[in-house]
C-alpha atoms as a PDB file:
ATOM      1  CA  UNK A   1       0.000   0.000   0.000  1.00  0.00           C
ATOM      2  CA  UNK A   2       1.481   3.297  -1.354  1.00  0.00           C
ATOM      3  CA  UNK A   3       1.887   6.725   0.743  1.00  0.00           C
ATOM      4  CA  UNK A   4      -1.088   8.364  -0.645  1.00  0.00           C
ATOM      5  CA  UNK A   5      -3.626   5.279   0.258  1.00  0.00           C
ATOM      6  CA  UNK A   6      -2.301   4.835   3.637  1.00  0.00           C
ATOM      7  CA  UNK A   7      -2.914   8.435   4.365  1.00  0.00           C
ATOM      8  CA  UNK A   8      -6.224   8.553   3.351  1.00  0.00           C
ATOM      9  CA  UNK A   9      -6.913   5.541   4.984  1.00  0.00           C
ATOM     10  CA  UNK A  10      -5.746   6.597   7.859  1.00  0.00           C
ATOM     11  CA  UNK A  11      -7.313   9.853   7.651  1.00  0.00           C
ATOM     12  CA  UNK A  12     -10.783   8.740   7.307  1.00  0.00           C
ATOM     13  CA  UNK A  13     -10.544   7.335  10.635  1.00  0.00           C
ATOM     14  CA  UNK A  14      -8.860  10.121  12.270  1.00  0.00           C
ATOM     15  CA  UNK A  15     -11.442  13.003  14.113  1.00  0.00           C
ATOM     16  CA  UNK A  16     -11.053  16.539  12.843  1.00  0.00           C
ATOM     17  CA  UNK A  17      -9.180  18.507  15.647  1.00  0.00           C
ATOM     18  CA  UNK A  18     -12.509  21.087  15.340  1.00  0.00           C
ATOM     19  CA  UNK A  19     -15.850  19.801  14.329  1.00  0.00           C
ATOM     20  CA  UNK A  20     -15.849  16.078  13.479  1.00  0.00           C
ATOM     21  CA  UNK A  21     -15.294  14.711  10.493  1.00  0.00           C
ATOM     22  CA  UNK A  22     -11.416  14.590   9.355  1.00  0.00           C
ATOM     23  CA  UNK A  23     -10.370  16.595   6.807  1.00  0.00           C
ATOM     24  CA  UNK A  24      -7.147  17.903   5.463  1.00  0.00           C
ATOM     25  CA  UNK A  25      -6.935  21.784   4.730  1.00  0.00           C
ATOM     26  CA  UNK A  26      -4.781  24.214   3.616  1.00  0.00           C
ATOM     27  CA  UNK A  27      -4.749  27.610   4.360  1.00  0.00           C
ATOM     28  CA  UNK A  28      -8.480  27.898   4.019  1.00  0.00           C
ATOM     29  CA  UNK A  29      -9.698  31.714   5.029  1.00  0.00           C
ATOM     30  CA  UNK A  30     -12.230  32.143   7.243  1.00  0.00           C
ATOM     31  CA  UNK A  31     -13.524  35.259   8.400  1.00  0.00           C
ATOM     32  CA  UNK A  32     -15.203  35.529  11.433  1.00  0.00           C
ATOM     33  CA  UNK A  33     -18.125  38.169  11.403  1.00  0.00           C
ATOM     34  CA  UNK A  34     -18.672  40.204  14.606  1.00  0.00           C
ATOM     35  CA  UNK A  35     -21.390  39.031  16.864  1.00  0.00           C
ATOM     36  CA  UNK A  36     -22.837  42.418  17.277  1.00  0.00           C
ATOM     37  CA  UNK A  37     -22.170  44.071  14.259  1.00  0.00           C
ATOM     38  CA  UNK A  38     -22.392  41.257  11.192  1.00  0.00           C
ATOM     39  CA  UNK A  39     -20.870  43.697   8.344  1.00  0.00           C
ATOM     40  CA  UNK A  40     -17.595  43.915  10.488  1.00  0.00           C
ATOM     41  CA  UNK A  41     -15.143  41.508  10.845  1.00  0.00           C
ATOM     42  CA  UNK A  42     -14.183  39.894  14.128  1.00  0.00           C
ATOM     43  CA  UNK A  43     -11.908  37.351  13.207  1.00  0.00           C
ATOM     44  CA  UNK A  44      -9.333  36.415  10.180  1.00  0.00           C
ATOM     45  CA  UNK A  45      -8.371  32.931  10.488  1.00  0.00           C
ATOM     46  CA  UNK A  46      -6.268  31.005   8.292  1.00  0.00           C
ATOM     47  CA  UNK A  47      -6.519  27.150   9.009  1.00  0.00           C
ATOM     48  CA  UNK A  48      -4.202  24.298   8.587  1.00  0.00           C
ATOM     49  CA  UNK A  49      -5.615  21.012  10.209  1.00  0.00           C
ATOM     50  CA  UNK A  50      -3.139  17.670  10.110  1.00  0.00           C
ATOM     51  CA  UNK A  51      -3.540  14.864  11.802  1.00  0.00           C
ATOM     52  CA  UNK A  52      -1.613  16.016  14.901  1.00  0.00           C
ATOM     53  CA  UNK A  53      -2.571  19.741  15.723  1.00  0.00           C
ATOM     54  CA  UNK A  54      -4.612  22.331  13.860  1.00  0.00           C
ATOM     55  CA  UNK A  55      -2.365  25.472  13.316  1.00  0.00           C
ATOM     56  CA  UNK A  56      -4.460  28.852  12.895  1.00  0.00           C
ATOM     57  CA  UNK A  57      -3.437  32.119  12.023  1.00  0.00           C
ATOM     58  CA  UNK A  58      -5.129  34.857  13.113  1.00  0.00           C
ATOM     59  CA  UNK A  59      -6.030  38.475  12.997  1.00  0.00           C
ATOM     60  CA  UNK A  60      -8.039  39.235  15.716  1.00  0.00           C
ATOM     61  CA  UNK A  61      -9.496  42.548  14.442  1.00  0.00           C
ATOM     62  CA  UNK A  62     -11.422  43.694  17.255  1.00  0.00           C
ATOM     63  CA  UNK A  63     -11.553  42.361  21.551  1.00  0.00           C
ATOM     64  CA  UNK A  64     -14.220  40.068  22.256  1.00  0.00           C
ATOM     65  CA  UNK A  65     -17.632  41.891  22.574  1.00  0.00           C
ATOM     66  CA  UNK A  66     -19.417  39.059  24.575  1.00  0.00           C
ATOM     67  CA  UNK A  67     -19.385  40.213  28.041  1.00  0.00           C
ATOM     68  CA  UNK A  68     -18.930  36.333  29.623  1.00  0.00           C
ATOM     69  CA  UNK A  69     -15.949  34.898  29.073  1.00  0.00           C
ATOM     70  CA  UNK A  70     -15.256  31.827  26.928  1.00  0.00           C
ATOM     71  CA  UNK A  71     -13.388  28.641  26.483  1.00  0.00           C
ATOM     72  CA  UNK A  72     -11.938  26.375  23.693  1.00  0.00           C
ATOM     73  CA  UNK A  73     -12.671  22.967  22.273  1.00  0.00           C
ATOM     74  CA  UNK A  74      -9.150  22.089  22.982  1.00  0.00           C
ATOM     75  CA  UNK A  75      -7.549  20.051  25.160  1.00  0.00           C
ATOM     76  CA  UNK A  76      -4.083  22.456  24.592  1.00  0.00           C
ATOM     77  CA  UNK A  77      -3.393  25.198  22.828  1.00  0.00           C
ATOM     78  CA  UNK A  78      -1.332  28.067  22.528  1.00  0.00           C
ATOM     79  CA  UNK A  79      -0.585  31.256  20.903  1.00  0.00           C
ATOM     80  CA  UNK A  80       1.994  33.537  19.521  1.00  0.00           C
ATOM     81  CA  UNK A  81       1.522  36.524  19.437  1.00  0.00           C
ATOM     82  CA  UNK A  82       3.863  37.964  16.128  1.00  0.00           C
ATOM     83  CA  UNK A  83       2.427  41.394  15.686  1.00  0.00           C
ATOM     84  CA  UNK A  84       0.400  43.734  17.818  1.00  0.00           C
ATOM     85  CA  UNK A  85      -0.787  43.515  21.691  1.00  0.00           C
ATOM     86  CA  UNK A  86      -3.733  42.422  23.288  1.00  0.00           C
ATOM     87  CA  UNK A  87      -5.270  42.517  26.726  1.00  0.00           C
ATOM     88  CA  UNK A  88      -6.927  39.390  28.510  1.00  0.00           C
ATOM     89  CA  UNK A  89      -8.811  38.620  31.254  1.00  0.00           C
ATOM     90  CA  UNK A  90      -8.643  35.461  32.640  1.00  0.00           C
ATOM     91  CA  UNK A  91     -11.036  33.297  34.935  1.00  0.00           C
ATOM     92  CA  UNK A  92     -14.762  33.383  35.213  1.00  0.00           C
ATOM     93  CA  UNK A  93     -14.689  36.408  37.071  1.00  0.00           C
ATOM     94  CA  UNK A  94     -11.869  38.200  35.143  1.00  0.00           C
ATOM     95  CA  UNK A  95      -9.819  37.449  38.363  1.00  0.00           C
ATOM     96  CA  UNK A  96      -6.757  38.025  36.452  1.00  0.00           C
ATOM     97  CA  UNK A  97      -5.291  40.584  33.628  1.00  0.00           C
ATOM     98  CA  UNK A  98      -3.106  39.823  31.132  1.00  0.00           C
ATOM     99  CA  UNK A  99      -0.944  41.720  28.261  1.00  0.00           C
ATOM    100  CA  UNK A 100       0.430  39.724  25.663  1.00  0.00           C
ATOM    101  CA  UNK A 101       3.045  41.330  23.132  1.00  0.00           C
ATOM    102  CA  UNK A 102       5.055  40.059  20.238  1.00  0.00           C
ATOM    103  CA  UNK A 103       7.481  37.338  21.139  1.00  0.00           C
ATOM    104  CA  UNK A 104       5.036  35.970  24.010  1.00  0.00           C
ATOM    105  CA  UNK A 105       2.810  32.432  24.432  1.00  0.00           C
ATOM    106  CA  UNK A 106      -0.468  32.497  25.663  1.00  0.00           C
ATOM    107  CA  UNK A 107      -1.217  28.902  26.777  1.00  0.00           C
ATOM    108  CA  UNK A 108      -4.741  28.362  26.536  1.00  0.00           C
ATOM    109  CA  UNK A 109      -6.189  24.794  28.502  1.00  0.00           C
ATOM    110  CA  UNK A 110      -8.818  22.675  27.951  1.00  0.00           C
ATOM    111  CA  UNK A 111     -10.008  24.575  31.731  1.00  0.00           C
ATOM    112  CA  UNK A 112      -8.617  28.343  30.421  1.00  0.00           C
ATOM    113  CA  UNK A 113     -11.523  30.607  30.791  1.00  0.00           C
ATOM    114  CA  UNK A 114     -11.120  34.088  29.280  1.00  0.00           C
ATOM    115  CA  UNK A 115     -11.761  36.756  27.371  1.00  0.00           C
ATOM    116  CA  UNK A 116      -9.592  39.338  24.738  1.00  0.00           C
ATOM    117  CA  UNK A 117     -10.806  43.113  26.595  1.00  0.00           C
ATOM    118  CA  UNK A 118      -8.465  45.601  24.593  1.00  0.00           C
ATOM    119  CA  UNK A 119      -6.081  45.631  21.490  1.00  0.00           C
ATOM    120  CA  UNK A 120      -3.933  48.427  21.588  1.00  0.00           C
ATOM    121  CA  UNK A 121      -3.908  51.159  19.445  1.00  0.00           C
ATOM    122  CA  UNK A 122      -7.293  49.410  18.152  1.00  0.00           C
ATOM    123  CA  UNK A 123      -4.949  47.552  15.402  1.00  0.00           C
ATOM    124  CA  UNK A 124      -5.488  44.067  14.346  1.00  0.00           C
ATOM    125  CA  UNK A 125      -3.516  41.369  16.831  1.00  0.00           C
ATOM    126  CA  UNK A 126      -2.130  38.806  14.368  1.00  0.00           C
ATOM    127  CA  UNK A 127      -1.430  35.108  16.385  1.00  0.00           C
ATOM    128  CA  UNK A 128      -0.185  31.916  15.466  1.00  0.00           C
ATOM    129  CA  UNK A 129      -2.594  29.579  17.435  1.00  0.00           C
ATOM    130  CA  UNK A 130      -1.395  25.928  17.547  1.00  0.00           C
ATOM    131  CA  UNK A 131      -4.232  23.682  19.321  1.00  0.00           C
ATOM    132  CA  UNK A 132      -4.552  20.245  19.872  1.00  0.00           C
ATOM    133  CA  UNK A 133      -7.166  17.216  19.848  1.00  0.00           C
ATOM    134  CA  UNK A 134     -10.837  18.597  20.996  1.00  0.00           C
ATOM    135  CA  UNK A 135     -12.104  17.571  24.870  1.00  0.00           C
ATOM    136  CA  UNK A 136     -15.062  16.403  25.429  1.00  0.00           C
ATOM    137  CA  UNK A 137     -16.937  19.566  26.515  1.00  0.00           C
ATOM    138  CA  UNK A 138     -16.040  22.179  23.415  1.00  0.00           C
ATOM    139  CA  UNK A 139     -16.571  25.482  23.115  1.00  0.00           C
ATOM    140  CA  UNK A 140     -18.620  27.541  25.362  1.00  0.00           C
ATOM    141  CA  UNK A 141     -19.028  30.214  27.844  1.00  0.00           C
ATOM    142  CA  UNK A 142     -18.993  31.336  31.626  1.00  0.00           C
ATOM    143  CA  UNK A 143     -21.804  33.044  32.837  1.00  0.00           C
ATOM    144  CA  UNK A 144     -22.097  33.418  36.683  1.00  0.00           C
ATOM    145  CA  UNK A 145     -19.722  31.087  36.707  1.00  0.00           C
ATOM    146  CA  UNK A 146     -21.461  28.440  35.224  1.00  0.00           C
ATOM    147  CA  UNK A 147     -20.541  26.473  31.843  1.00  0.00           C
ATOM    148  CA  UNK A 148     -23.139  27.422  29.032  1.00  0.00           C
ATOM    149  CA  UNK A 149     -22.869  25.546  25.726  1.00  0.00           C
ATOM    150  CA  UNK A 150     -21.986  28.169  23.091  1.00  0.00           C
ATOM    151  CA  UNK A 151     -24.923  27.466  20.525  1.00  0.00           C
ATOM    152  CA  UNK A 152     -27.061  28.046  23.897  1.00  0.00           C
ATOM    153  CA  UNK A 153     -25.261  30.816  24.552  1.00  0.00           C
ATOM    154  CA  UNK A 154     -25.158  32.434  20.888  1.00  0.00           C
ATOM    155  CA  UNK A 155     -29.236  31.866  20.640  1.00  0.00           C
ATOM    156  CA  UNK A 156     -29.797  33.709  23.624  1.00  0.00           C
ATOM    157  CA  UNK A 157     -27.801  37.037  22.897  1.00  0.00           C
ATOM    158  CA  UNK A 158     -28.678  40.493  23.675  1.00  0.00           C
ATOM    159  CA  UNK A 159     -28.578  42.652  20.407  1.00  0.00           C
ATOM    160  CA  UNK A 160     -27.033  45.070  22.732  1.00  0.00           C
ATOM    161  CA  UNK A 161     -25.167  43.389  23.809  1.00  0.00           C
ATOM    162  CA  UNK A 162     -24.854  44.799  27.609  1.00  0.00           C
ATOM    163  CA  UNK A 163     -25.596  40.831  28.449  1.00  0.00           C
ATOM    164  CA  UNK A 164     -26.950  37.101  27.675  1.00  0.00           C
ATOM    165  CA  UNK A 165     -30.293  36.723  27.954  1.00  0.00           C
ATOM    166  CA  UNK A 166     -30.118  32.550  28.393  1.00  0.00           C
ATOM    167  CA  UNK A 167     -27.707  31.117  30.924  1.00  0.00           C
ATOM    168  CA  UNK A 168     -28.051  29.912  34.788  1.00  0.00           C
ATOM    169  CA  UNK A 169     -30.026  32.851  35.422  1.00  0.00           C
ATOM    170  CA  UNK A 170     -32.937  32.768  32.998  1.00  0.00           C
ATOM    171  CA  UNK A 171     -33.295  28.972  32.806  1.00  0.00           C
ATOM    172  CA  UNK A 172     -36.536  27.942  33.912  1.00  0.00           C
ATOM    173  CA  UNK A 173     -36.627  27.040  37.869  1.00  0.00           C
ATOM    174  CA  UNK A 174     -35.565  23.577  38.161  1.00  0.00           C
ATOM    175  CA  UNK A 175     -33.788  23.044  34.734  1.00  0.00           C
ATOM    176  CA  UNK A 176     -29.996  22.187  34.615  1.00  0.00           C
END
């Protein structure tokens, strides 16, 4: 069995490191529209998946505009940042602050709660985000300091938004 059967072979039966179903990719662009304001753009990402890590490079274009912050699908990942800054806060409570500048690694867990609060000079933060196999819980947000799936989460926005309107705090009494 040649190289390129093997490979595919193997492939098929290999998860994709994001939503599923394997697939190799190269470069493919995909720009992230902002939550609040569709026409502008949130997030540039270039993706690479192989079967080992997906690599991603970004241009975060504007800070996060949720006001919970999130996690990652990841069990690992982490990023360098090559060109700009960006503030973070970290924990489900924003207990800690964070600057990241070129040269430094951001190590995001599978447990990292956060949230991107300021880019300086309001200039787009380019990233090389390396990330490994997905955990079993994906991506999602805190609110009150409680796990809400991100599709949940997303549904329930506030065009404003000041705030989520689903979460802990609006589910009906005795719900989970």
């Amino acid at each position: 069995m040649g190289w390129p059967r093997w490979s595919e072979r193997w492939a098929r039966r290999q998860p994709n490191l994001v939503d599923g179903e394997w697939r190799w990719s190269f470069a493919r662009h995909q720009p992230i529209p902002d939550a609040l304001e569709p026409d502008r753009t949130y997030l540039d990402r270039w993706r690479f998946d192989t079967p080992l890590v997906s690599v991603f490079l970004h241009a975060i274009r504007i800070p996060d505009r949720d006001p919970d912050p999130h996690t990652h699908p990841f069990s690992w990942s982490r990023s360098l940042i090559l060109k700009g800054a960006y503030t973070e806060e970290r924990g489900p409570f924003a207990e800690e602050v964070r600057e990241y500048r070129p040269g430094r690694i951001n190590r995001i867990d599978h447990d990292t709660v956060h949230r991107i609060v300021r880019t300086r000079r309001d200039r787009p933060v380019w990233t090389l985000f390396i990330a490994g196999s997905p955990h079993g819980r994906g991506w999602g947000f805190m609110v009150d300091g409680r796990y809400v799936d991100h599709k949940e989460y997303l549904a329930g926005r506030d065009p404003s938004g000041d705030r989520n309107t689903r979460g802990p705090q609006s589910r009906p009494e005795g719900a989970t």
